[in-house]
C-alpha atoms as a PDB file:
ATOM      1  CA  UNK A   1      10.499 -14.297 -13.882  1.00  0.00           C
ATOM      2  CA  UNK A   2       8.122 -17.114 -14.567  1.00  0.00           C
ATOM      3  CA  UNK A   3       9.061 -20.508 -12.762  1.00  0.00           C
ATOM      4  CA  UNK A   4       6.145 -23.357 -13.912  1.00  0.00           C
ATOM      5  CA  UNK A   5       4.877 -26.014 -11.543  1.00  0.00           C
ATOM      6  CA  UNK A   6       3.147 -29.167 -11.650  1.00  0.00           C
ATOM      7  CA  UNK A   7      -0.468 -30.058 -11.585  1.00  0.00           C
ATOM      8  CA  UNK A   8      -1.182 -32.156 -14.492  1.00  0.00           C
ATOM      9  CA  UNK A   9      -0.099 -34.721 -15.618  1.00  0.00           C
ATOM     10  CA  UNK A  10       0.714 -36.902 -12.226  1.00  0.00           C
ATOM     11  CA  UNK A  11       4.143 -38.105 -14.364  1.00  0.00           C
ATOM     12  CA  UNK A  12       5.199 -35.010 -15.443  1.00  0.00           C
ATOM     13  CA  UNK A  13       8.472 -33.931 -13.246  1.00  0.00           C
ATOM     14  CA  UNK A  14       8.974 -30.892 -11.020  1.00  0.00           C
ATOM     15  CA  UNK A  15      10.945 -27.448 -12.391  1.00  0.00           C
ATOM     16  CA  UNK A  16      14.263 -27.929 -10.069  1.00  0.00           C
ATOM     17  CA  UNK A  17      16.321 -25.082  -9.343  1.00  0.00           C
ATOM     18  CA  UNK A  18      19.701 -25.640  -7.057  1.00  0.00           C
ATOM     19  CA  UNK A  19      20.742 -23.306  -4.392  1.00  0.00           C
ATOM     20  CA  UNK A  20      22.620 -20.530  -5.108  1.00  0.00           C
ATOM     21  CA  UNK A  21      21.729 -20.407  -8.839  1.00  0.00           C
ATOM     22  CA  UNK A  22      21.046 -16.927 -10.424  1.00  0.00           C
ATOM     23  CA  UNK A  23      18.013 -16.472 -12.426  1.00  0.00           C
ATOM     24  CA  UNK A  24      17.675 -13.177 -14.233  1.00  0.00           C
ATOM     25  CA  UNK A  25      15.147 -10.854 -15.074  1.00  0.00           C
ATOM     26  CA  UNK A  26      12.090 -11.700 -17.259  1.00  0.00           C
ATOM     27  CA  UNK A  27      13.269 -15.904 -17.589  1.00  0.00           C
ATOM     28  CA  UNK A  28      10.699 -18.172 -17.728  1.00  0.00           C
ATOM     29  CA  UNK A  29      11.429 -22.111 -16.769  1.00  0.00           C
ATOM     30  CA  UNK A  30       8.871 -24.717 -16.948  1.00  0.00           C
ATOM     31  CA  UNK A  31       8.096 -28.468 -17.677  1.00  0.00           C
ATOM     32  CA  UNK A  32      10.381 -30.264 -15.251  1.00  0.00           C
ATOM     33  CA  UNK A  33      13.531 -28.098 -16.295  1.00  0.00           C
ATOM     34  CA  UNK A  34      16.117 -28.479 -13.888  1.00  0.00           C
ATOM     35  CA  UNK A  35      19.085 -25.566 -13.454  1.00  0.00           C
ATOM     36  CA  UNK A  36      21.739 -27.414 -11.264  1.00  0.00           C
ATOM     37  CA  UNK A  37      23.872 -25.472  -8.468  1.00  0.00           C
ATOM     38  CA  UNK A  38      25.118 -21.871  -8.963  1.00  0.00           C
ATOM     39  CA  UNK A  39      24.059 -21.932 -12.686  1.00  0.00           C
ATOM     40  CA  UNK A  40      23.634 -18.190 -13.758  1.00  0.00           C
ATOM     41  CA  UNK A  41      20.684 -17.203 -16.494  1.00  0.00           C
ATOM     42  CA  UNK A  42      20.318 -14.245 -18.289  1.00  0.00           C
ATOM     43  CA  UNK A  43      17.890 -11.999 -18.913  1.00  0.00           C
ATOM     44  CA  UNK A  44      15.198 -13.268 -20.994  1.00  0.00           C
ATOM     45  CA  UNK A  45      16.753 -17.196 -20.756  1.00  0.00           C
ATOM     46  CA  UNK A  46      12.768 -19.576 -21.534  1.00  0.00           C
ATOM     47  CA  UNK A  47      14.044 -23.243 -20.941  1.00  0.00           C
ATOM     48  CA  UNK A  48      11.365 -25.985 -21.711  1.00  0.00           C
ATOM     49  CA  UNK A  49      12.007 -29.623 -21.817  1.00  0.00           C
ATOM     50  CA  UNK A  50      12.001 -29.250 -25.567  1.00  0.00           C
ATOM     51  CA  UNK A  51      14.361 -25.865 -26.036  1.00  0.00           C
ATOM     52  CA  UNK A  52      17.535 -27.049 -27.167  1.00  0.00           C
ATOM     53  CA  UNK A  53      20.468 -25.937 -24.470  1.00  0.00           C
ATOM     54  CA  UNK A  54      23.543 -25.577 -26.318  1.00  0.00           C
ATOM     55  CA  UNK A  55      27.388 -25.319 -24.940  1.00  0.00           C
ATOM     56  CA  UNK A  56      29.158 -23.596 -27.756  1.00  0.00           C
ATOM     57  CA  UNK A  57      32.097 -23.245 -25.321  1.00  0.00           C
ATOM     58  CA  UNK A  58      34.264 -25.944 -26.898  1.00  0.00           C
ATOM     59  CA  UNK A  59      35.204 -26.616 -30.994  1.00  0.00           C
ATOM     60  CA  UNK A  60      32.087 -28.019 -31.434  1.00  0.00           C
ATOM     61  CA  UNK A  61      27.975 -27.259 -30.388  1.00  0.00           C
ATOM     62  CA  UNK A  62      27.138 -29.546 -27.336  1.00  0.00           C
ATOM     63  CA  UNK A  63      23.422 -30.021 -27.584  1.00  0.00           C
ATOM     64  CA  UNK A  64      21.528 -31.321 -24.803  1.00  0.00           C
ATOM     65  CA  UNK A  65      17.670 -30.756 -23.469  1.00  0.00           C
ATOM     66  CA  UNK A  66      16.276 -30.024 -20.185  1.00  0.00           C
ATOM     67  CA  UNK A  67      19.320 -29.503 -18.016  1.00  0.00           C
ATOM     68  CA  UNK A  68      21.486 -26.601 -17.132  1.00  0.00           C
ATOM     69  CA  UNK A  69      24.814 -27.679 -16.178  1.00  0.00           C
ATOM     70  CA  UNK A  70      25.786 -26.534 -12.757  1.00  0.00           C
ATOM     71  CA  UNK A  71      28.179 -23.145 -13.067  1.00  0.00           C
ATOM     72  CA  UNK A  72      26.691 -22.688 -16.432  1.00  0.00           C
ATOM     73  CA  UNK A  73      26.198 -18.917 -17.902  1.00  0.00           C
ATOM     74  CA  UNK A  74      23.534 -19.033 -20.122  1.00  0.00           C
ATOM     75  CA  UNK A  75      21.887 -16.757 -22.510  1.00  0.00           C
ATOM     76  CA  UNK A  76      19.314 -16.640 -24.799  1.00  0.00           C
ATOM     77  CA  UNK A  77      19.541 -17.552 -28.601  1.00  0.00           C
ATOM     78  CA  UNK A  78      18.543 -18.757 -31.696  1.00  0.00           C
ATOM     79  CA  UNK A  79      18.861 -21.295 -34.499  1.00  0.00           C
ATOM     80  CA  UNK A  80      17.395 -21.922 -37.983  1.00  0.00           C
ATOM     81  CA  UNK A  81      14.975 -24.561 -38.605  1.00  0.00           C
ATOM     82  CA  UNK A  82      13.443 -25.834 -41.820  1.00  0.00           C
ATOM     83  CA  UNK A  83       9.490 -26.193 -42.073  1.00  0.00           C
ATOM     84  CA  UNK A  84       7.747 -26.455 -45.221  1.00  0.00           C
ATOM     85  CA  UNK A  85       7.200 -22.442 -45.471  1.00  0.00           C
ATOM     86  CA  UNK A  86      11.054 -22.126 -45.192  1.00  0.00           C
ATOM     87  CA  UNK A  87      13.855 -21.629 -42.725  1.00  0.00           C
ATOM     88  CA  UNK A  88      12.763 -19.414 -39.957  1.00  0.00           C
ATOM     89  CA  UNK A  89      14.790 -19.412 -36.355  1.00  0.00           C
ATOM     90  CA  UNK A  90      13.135 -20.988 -33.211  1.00  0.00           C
ATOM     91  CA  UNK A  91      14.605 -19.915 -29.776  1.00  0.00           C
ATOM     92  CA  UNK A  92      17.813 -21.573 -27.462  1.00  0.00           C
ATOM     93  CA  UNK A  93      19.838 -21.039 -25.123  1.00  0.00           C
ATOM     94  CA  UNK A  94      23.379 -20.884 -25.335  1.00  0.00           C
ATOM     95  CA  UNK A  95      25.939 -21.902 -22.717  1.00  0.00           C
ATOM     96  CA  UNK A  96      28.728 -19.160 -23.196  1.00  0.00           C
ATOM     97  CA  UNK A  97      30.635 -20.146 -20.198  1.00  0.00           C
ATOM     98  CA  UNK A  98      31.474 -21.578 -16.926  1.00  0.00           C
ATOM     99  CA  UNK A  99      30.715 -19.266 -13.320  1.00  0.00           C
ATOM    100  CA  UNK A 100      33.692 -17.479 -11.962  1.00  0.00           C
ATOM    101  CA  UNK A 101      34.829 -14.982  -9.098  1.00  0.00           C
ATOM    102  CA  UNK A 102      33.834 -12.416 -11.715  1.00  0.00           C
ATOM    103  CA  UNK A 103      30.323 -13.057 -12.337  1.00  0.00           C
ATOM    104  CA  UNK A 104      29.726 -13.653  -8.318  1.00  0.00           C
ATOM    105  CA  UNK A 105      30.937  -9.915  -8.124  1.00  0.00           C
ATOM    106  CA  UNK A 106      27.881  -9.326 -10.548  1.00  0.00           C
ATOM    107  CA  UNK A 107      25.403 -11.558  -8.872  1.00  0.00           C
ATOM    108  CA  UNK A 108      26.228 -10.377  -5.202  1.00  0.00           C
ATOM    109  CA  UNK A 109      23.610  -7.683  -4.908  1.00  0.00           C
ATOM    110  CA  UNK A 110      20.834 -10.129  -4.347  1.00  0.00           C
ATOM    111  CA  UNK A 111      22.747 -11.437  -1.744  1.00  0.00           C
ATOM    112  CA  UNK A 112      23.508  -8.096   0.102  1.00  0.00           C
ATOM    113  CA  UNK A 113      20.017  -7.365  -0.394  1.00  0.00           C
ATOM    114  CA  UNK A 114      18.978 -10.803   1.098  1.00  0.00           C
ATOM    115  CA  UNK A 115      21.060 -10.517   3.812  1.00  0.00           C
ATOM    116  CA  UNK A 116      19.933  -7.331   5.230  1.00  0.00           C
ATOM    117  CA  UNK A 117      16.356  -8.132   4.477  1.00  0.00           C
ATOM    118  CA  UNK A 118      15.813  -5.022   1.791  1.00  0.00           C
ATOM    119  CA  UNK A 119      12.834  -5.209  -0.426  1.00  0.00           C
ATOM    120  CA  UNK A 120      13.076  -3.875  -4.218  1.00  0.00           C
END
């Protein structure tokens, strides 16, 4: 997992990640992203302020840019897009769902682990 700070510029805004979120193996999350409360990522998930999220949980794409929605499960993606050599497709994420008693289940064994202090 890669998580990206801040040194330069002085504007540029903090990576914010809310408690109890879950981030999965291998992400990488930099440039002021911010992953609100109990959001779950995937494996392999890269968020930058210009990687399009998208919720393609309701009848139509919901497209927005550095923000995970809080209770989000996200995973990675792609999407065409045109350049002048042709259509090639540039990474995403894709919101496939909202958190439930299910994926806790799933996410639990960091907190057992946690709990009784057991390196891995």
């Amino acid at each position: 997992m890669g998580i990206g700070g801040v040194l330069e510029p002085v504007q540029a805004a903090p990576v914010i990640i809310e408690d109890n979120a879950f981030i999965g193996s291998r992400c990488i999350i930099v440039e002021g992203v911010h992953v609100e409360k109990e959001a779950v990522l995937g494996a392999n998930v890269v968020l930058t302020q210009s990687t399009k999220i998208i919720d393609v949980t309701g009848d139509k794409p919901v497209e927005m840019k550095g923000v995970v929605p809080s209770r989000s499960v996200v995973i990675p993606g792609s999407m065409p897009k045109e350049f002048p050599a042709g259509i090639f497709n540039v990474p995403c994420a894709l919101i496939i769902g909202k958190r439930k008693a299910s994926t806790d289940v799933k996410t639990s064994l960091n907190d057992v682990l946690r709990d009784f202090q057991v390196a891995v």
